[in-house]
Protein backbone atom coordinates (compact mmCIF):
# COMPACT_ATOMS: atom_id res chain seq x y z
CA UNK A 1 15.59 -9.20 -16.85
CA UNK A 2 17.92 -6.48 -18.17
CA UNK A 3 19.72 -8.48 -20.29
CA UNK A 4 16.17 -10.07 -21.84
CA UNK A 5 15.85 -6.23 -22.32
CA UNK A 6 18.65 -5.47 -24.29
CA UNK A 7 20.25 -8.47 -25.66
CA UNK A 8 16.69 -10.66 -26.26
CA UNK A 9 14.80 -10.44 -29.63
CA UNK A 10 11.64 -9.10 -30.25
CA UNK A 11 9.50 -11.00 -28.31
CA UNK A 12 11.71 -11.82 -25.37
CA UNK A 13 11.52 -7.87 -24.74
CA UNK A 14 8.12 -7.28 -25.25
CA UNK A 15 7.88 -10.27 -22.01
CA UNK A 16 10.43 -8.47 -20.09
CA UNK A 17 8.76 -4.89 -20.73
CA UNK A 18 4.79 -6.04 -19.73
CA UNK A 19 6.50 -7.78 -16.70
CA UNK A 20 8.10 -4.57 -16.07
CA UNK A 21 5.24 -2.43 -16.48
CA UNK A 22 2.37 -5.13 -14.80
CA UNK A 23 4.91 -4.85 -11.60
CA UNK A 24 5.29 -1.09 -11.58
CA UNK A 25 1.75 -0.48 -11.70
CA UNK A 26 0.52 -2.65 -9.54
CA UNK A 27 3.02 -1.46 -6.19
CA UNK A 28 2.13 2.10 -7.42
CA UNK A 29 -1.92 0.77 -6.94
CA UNK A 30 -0.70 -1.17 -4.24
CA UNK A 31 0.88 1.68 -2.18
CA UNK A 32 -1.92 4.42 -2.79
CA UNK A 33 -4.94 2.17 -1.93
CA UNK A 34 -2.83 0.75 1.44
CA UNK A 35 -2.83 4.21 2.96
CA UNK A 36 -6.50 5.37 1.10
CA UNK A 37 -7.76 2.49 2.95
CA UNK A 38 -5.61 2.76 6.17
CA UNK A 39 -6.85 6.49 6.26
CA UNK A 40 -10.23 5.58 5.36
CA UNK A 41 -10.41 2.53 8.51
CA UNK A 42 -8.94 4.75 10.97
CA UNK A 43 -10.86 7.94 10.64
CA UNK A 44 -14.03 6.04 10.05
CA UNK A 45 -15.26 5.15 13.55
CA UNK A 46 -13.96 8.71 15.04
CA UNK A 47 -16.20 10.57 11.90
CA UNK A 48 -18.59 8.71 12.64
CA UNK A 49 -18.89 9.88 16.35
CA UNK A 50 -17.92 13.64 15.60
CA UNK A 51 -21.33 13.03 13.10
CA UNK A 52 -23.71 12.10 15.88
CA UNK A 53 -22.35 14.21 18.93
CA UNK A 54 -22.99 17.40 16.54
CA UNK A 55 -25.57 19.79 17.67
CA UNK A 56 -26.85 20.72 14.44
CA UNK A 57 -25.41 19.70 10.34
CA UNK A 58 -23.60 22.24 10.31
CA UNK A 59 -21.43 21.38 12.93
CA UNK A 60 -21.83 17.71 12.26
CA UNK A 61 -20.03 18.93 8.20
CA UNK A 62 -17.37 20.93 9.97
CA UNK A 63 -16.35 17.90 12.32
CA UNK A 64 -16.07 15.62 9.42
CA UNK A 65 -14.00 17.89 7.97
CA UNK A 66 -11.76 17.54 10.51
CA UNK A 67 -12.24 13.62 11.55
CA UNK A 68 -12.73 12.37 7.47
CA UNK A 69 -9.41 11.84 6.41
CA UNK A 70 -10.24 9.75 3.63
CA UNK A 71 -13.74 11.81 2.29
CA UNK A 72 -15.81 8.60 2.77
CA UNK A 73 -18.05 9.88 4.93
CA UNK A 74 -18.79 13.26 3.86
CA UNK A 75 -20.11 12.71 0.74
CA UNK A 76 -23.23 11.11 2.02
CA UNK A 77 -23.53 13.77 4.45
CA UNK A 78 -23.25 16.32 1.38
CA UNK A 79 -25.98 14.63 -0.52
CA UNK A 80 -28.50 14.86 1.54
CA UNK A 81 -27.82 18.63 2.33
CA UNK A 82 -27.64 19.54 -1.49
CA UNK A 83 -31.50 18.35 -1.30
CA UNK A 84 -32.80 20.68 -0.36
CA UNK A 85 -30.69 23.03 -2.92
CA UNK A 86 -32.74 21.36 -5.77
CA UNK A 87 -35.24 23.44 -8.24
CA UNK A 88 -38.85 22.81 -7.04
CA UNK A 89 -40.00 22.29 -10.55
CA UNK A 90 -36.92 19.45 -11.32
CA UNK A 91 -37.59 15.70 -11.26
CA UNK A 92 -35.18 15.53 -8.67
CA UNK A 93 -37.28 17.07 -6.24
CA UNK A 94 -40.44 15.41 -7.01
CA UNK A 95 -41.94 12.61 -5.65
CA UNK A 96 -41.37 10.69 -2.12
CA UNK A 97 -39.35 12.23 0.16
CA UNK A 98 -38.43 8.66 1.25
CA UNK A 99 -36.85 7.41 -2.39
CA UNK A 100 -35.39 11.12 -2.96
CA UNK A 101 -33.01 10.86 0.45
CA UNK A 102 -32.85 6.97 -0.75
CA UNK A 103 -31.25 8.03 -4.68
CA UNK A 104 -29.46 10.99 -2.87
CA UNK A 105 -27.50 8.16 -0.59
CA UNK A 106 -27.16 5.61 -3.19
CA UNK A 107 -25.36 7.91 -5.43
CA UNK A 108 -23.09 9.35 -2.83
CA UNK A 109 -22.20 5.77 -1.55
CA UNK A 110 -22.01 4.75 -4.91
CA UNK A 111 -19.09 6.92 -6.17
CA UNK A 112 -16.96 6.62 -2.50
CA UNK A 113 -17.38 2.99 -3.03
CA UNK A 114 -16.00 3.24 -6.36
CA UNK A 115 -12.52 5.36 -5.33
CA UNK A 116 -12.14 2.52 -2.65
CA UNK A 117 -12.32 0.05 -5.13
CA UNK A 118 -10.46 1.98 -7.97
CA UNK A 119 -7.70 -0.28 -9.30
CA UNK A 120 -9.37 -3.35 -8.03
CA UNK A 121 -9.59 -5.03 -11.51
CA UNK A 122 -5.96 -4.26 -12.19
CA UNK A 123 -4.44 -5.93 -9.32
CA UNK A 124 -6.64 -9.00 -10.32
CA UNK A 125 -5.39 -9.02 -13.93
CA UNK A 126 -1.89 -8.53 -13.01
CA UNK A 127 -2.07 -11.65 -10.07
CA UNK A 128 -4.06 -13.50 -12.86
CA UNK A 129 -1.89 -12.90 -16.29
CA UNK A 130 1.30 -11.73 -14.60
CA UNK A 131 2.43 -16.08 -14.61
CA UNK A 132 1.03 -16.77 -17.88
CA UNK A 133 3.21 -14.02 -19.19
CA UNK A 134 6.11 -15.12 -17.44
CA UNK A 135 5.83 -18.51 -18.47
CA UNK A 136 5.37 -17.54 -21.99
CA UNK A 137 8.56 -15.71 -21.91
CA UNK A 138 9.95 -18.84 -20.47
CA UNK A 139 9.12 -21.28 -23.54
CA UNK A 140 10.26 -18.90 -25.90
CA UNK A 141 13.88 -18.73 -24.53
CA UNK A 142 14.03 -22.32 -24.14
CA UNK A 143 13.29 -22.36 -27.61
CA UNK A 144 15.53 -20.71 -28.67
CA UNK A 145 18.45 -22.30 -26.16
CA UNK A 146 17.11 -25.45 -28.17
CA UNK A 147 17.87 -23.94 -31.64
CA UNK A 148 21.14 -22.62 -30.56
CA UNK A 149 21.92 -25.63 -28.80
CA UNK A 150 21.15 -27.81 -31.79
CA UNK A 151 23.10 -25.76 -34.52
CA UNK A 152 25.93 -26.45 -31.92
CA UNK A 153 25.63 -29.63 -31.76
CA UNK A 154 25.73 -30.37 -35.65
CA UNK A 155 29.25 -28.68 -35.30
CA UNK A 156 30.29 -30.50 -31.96
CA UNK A 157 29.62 -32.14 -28.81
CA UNK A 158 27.48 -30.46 -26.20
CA UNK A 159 28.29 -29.71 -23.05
CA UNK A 160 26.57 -29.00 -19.50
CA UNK A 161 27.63 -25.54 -19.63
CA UNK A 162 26.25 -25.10 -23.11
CA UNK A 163 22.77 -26.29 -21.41
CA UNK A 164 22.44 -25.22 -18.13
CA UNK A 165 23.25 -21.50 -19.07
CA UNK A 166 20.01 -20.87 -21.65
CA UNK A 167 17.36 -23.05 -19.29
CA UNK A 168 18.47 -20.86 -16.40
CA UNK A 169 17.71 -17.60 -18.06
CA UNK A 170 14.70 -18.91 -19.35
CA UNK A 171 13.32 -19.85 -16.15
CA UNK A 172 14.03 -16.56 -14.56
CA UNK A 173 10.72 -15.25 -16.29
CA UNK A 174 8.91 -18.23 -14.86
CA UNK A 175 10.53 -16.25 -11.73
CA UNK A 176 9.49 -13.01 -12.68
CA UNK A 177 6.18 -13.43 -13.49
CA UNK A 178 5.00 -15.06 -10.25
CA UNK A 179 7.47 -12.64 -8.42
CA UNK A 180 4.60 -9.53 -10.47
CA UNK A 181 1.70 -11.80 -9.90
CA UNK A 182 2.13 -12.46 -6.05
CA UNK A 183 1.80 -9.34 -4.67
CA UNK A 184 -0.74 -8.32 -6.60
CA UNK A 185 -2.97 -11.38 -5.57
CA UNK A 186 -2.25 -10.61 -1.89
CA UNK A 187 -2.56 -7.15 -1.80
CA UNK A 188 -6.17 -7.46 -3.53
CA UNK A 189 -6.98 -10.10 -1.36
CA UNK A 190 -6.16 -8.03 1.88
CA UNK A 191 -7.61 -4.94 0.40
CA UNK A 192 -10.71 -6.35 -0.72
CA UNK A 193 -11.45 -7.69 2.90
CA UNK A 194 -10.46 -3.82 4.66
CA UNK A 195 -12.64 -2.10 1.68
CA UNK A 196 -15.97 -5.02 2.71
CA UNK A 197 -15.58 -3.81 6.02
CA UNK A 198 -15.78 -0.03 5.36
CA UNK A 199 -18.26 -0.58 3.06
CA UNK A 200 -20.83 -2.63 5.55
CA UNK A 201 -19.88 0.50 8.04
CA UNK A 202 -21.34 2.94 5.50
CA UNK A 203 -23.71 1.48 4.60
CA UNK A 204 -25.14 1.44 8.14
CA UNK A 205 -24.47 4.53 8.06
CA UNK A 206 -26.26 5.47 5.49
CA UNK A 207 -29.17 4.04 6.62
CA UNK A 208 -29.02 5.73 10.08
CA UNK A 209 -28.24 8.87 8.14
CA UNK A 210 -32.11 8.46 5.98
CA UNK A 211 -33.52 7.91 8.93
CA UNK A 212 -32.40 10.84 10.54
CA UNK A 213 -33.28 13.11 7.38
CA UNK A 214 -36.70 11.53 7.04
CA UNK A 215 -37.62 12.27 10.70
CA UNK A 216 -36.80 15.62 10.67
CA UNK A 217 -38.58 15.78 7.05
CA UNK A 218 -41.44 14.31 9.30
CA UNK A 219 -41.18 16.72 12.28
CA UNK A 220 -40.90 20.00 10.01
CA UNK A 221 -44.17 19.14 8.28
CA UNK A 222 -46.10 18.44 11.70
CA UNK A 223 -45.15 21.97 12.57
CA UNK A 224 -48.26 24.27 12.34
């Protein structure tokens, strides 16, 4: 690959370089979201208890402080909380108390759902592209083993040497681009199955959380 770099012509670099690049950001994605995720599946079931053995929110905020590593968790709690912060004469706090908690949640869920996801779409372009690229690469340099190889052979024989030295560089970007792509594909594939999980856990929490908020909604207006 460093000699594609700086001996190859123009395209052979520009194959080497994305290779490069594709394989340099996708461990860079791959080694943030492992421990965003790891932080986010291991602090998630003990946040979740600090959260209901709480006496009151605002010990229930300063235990997810603690326990929410990741910030997944703490959002939603947030959200609900800044309701009652809203201007009496804005849209926001019109209407059903019910679909206000609902759009509060959504929103919060929403944007923690889309930092666990964040980069997603790149490791799936680099696992999909990543071979394509390489194989490019490849039938260019054979290419041009094949013109090199035939001006040679219009001065003299050929021999094995002359042949098997080209086709092996080629192939090493065949090499290198399922040596980018392959990783990538795995690490979204096991990431994408950790981030489901976390996701079905907030959402049930979520939905514990609007219940919660709606009964004591429900409770303060009984109160004479």
């Amino acid at each position: 690959m460093l000699s594609l770099l700086t001996e190859g012509d123009a395209i052979s670099r520009v194959v080497a370089l994305s290779l490069l690049l594709m394989s340099v950001a996708s461990w860079v994605l791959i080694l943030w979201k492992t421990a965003l995720v790891w932080r986010a599946s291991l602090s998630l079931p003990r946040s979740v208890a600090a959260f209901w053995q709480a006496a009151d929110w605002d010990e229930a905020a300063q235990g997810l402080r603690a326990f929410d590593r990741a910030g997944v968790l703490l959002p939603l709690v947030q959200a609900v909380r800044q309701l009652e912060q809203q201007p009496a004469a804005s849209l926001g706090a019109q209407g059903d108390a019910s679909a206000r908690v609902t759009r509060a949640l959504r929103d919060a869920l929403q944007g923690v759902l889309r930092r666990l996801q964040h980069g997603q779409i790149v490791l799936a372009s680099v696992g999909a592209v990543a071979p394509f690229i390489g194989l490019l690469g490849t039938v260019w340099a054979i290419y041009l083993a094949l013109v090199a190889l035939g001006a040679q052979g219009a001065a003299g024989a050929i021999g094995i040497e002359q042949i098997s030295g080209p086709v092996g560089e080629a192939l090493v970007m065949t090499a290198a681009g399922l040596a980018v792509a392959i990783p990538a594909v795995l690490a979204y594939n096991a990431l994408g199955r950790h981030i489901e999980h976390i996701e079905a856990e907030l959402e049930g929490f979520a939905h514990d959380l609007r219940e919660l908020v709606l009964h004591h909604a429900g409770a303060a207006q009984e109160r004479p």
